[in-house]
C-alpha atoms as a PDB file:
ATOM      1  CA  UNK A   1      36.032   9.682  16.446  1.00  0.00           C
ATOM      2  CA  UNK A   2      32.361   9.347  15.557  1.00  0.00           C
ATOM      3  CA  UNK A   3      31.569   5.679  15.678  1.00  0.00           C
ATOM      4  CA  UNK A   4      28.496   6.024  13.904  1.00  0.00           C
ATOM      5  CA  UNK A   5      30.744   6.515  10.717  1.00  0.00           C
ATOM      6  CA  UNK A   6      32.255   3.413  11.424  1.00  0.00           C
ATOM      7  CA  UNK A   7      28.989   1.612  11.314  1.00  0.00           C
ATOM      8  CA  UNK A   8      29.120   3.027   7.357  1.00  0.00           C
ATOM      9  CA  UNK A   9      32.402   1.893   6.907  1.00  0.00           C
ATOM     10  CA  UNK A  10      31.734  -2.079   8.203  1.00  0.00           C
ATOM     11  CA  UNK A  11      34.757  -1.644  10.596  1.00  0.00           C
ATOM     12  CA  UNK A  12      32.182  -2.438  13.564  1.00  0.00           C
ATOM     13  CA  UNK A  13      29.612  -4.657  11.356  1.00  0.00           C
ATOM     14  CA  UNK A  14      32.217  -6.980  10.005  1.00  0.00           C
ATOM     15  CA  UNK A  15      34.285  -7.224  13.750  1.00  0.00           C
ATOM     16  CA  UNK A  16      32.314 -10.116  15.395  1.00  0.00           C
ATOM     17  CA  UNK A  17      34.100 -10.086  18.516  1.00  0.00           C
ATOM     18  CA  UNK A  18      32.507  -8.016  21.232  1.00  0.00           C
ATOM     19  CA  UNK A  19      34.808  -4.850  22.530  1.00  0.00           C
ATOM     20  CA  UNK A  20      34.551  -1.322  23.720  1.00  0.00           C
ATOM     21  CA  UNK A  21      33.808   0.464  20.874  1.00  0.00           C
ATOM     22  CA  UNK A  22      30.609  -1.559  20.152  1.00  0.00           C
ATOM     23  CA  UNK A  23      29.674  -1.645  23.594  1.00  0.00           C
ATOM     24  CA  UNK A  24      29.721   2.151  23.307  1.00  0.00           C
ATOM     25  CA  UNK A  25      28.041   2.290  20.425  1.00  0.00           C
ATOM     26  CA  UNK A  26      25.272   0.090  21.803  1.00  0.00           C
ATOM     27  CA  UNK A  27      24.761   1.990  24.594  1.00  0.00           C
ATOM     28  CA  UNK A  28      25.116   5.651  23.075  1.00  0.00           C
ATOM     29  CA  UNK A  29      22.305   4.160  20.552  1.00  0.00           C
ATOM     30  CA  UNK A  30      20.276   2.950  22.734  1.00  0.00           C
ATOM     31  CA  UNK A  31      19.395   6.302  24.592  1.00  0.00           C
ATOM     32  CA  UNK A  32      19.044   7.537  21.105  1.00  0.00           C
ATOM     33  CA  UNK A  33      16.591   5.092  20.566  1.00  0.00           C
ATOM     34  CA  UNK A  34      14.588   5.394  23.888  1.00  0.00           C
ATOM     35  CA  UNK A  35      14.764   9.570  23.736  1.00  0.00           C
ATOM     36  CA  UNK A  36      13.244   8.888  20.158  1.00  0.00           C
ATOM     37  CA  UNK A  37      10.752   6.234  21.660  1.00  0.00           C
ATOM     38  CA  UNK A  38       9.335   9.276  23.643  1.00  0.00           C
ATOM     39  CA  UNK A  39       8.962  11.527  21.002  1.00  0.00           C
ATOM     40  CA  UNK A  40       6.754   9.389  18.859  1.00  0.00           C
ATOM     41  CA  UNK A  41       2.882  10.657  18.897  1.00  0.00           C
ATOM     42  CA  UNK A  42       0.207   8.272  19.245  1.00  0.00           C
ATOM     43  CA  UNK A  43      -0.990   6.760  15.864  1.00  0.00           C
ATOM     44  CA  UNK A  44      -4.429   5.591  14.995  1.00  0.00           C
ATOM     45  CA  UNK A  45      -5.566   3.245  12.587  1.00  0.00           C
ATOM     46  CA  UNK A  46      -9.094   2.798  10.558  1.00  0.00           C
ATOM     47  CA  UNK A  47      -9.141  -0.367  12.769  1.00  0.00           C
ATOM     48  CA  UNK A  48      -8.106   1.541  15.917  1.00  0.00           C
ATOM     49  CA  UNK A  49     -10.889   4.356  15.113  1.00  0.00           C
ATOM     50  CA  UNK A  50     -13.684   1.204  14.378  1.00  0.00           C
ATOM     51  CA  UNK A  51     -13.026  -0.359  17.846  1.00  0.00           C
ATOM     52  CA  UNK A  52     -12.531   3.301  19.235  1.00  0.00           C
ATOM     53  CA  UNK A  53     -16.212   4.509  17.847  1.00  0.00           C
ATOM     54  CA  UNK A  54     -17.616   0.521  18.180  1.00  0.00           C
ATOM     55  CA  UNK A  55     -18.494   0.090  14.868  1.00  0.00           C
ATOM     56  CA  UNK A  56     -19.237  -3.110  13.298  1.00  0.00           C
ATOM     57  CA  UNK A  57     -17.821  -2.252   9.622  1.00  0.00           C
ATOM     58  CA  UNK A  58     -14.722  -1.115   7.800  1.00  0.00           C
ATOM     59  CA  UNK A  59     -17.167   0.612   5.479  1.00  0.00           C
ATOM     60  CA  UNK A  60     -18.222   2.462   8.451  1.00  0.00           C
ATOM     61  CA  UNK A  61     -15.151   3.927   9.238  1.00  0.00           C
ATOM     62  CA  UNK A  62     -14.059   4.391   5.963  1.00  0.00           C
ATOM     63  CA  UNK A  63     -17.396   6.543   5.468  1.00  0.00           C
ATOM     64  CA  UNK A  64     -16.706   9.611   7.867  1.00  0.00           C
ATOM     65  CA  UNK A  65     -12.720   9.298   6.811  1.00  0.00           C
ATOM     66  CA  UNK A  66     -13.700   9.973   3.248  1.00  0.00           C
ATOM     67  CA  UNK A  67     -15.549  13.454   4.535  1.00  0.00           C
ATOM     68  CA  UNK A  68     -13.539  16.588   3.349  1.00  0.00           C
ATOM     69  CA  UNK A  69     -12.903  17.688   7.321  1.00  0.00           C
ATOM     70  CA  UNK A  70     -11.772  14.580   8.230  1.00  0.00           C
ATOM     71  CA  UNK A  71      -7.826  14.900   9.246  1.00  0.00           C
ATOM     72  CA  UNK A  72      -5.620  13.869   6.698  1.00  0.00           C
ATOM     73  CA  UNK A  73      -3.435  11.004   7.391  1.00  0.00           C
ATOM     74  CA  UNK A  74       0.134  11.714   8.890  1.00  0.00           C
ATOM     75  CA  UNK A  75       1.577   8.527   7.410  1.00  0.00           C
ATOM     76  CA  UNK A  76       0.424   5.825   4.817  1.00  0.00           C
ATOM     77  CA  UNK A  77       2.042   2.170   4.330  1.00  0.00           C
ATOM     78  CA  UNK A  78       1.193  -0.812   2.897  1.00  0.00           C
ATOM     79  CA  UNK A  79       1.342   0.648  -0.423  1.00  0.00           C
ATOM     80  CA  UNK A  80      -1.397   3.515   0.483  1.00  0.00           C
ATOM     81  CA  UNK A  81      -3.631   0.818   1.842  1.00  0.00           C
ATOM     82  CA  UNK A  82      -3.298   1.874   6.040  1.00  0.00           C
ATOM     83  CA  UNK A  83      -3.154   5.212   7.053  1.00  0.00           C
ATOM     84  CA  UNK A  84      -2.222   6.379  10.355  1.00  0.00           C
ATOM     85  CA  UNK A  85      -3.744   9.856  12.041  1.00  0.00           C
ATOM     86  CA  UNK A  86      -2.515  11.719  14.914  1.00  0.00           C
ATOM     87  CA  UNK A  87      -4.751  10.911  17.822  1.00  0.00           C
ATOM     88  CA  UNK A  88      -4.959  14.529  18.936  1.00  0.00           C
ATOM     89  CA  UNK A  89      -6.089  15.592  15.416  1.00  0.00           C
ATOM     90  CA  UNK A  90      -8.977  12.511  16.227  1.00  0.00           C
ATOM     91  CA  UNK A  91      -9.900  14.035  19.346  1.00  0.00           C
ATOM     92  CA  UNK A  92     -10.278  17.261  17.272  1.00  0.00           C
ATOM     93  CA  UNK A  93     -12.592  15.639  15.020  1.00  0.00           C
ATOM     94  CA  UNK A  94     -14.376  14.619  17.588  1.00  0.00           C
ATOM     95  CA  UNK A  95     -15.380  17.387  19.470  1.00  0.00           C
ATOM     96  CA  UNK A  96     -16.818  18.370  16.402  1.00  0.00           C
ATOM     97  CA  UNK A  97     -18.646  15.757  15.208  1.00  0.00           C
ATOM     98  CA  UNK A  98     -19.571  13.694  18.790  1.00  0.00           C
ATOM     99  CA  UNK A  99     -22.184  12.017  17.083  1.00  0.00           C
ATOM    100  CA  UNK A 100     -19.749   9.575  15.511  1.00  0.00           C
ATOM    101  CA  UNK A 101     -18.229   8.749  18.943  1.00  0.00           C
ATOM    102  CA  UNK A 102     -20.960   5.846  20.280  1.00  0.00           C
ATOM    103  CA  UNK A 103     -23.948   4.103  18.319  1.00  0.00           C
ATOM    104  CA  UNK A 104     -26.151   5.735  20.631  1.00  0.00           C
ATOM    105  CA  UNK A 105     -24.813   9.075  19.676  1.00  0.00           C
ATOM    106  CA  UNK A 106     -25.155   8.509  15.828  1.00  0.00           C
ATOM    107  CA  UNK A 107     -28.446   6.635  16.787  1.00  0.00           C
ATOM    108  CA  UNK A 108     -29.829   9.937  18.004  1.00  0.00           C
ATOM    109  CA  UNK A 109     -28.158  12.028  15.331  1.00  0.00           C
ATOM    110  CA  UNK A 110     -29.989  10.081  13.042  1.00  0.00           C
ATOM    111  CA  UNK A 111     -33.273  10.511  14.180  1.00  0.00           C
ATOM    112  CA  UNK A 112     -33.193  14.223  14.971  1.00  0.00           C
ATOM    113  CA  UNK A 113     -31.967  14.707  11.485  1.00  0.00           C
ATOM    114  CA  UNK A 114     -34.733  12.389  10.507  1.00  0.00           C
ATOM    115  CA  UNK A 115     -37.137  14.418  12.411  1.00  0.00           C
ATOM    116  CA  UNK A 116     -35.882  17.968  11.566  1.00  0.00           C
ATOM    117  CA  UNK A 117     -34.407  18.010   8.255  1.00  0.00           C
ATOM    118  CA  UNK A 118     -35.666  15.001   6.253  1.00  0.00           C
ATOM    119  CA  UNK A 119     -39.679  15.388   8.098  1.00  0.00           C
ATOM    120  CA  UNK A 120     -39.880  18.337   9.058  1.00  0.00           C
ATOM    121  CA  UNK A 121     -42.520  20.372  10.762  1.00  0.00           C
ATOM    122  CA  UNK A 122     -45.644  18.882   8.484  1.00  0.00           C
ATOM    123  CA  UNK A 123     -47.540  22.278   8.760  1.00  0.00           C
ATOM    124  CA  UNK A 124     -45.291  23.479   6.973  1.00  0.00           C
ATOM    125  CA  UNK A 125     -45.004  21.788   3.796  1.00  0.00           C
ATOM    126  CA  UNK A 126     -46.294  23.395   1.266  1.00  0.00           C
ATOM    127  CA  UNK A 127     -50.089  22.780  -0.140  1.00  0.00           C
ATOM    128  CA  UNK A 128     -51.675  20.674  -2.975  1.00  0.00           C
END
């Protein structure tokens, strides 16, 4: 007999007395639930990534998400307001990008492409 069914049926639901068959139940749930507990992957929020990078904005955050190579969100709730990545698709990202990881790092990323993109060597620029 598969008590699960039973849960459908309200035979277990609508008996509030305790006895075996929802003591089994429990239990044979239970492990369900903690096997499934395992299985779960770690889940980041925006919030999660600002406090993992230590930056002081949501704008911030929501910046680098908005690139094209960012990972795409495994789930969305809150009627598409918070989406949730897979940490190891994070850690991905950011081997790739570590400027983004620490202010320092984006400090200096900012300077060297100050310095060798947006300056440039002067000499050569071209002439009046």
């Amino acid at each position: 007999m598969n008590k699960e069914i039973n849960i459908r049926d309200g035979q277990l639901l609508y008996d509030w007395r305790p006895n075996k068959d929802k003591e089994d139940l429990t239990q044979s749930l239970a492990k369900k639930a903690e096997y499934e507990r395992g299985q779960l992957p770690e889940l980041l929020s925006r919030e999660d990534l600002k406090i993992r990078w230590q930056m002081n904005s949501r704008q911030s955050v929501h910046n680098i998400a908005s690139k094209n190579d960012f990972p795409q969100p495994i789930l969305v709730f809150n009627h598409g307001k918070t989406p949730l990545y897979l940490a190891t698709e994070i850690k991905i990202y950011e081997i790739n990008h570590p400027w983004i990881i620490t202010p320092e790092n984006r400090a200096s990323y900012s300077e060297w492409i100050f310095q060798n993109v947006i300056a440039g060597d002067p000499n050569s620029w071209p002439q009046k």
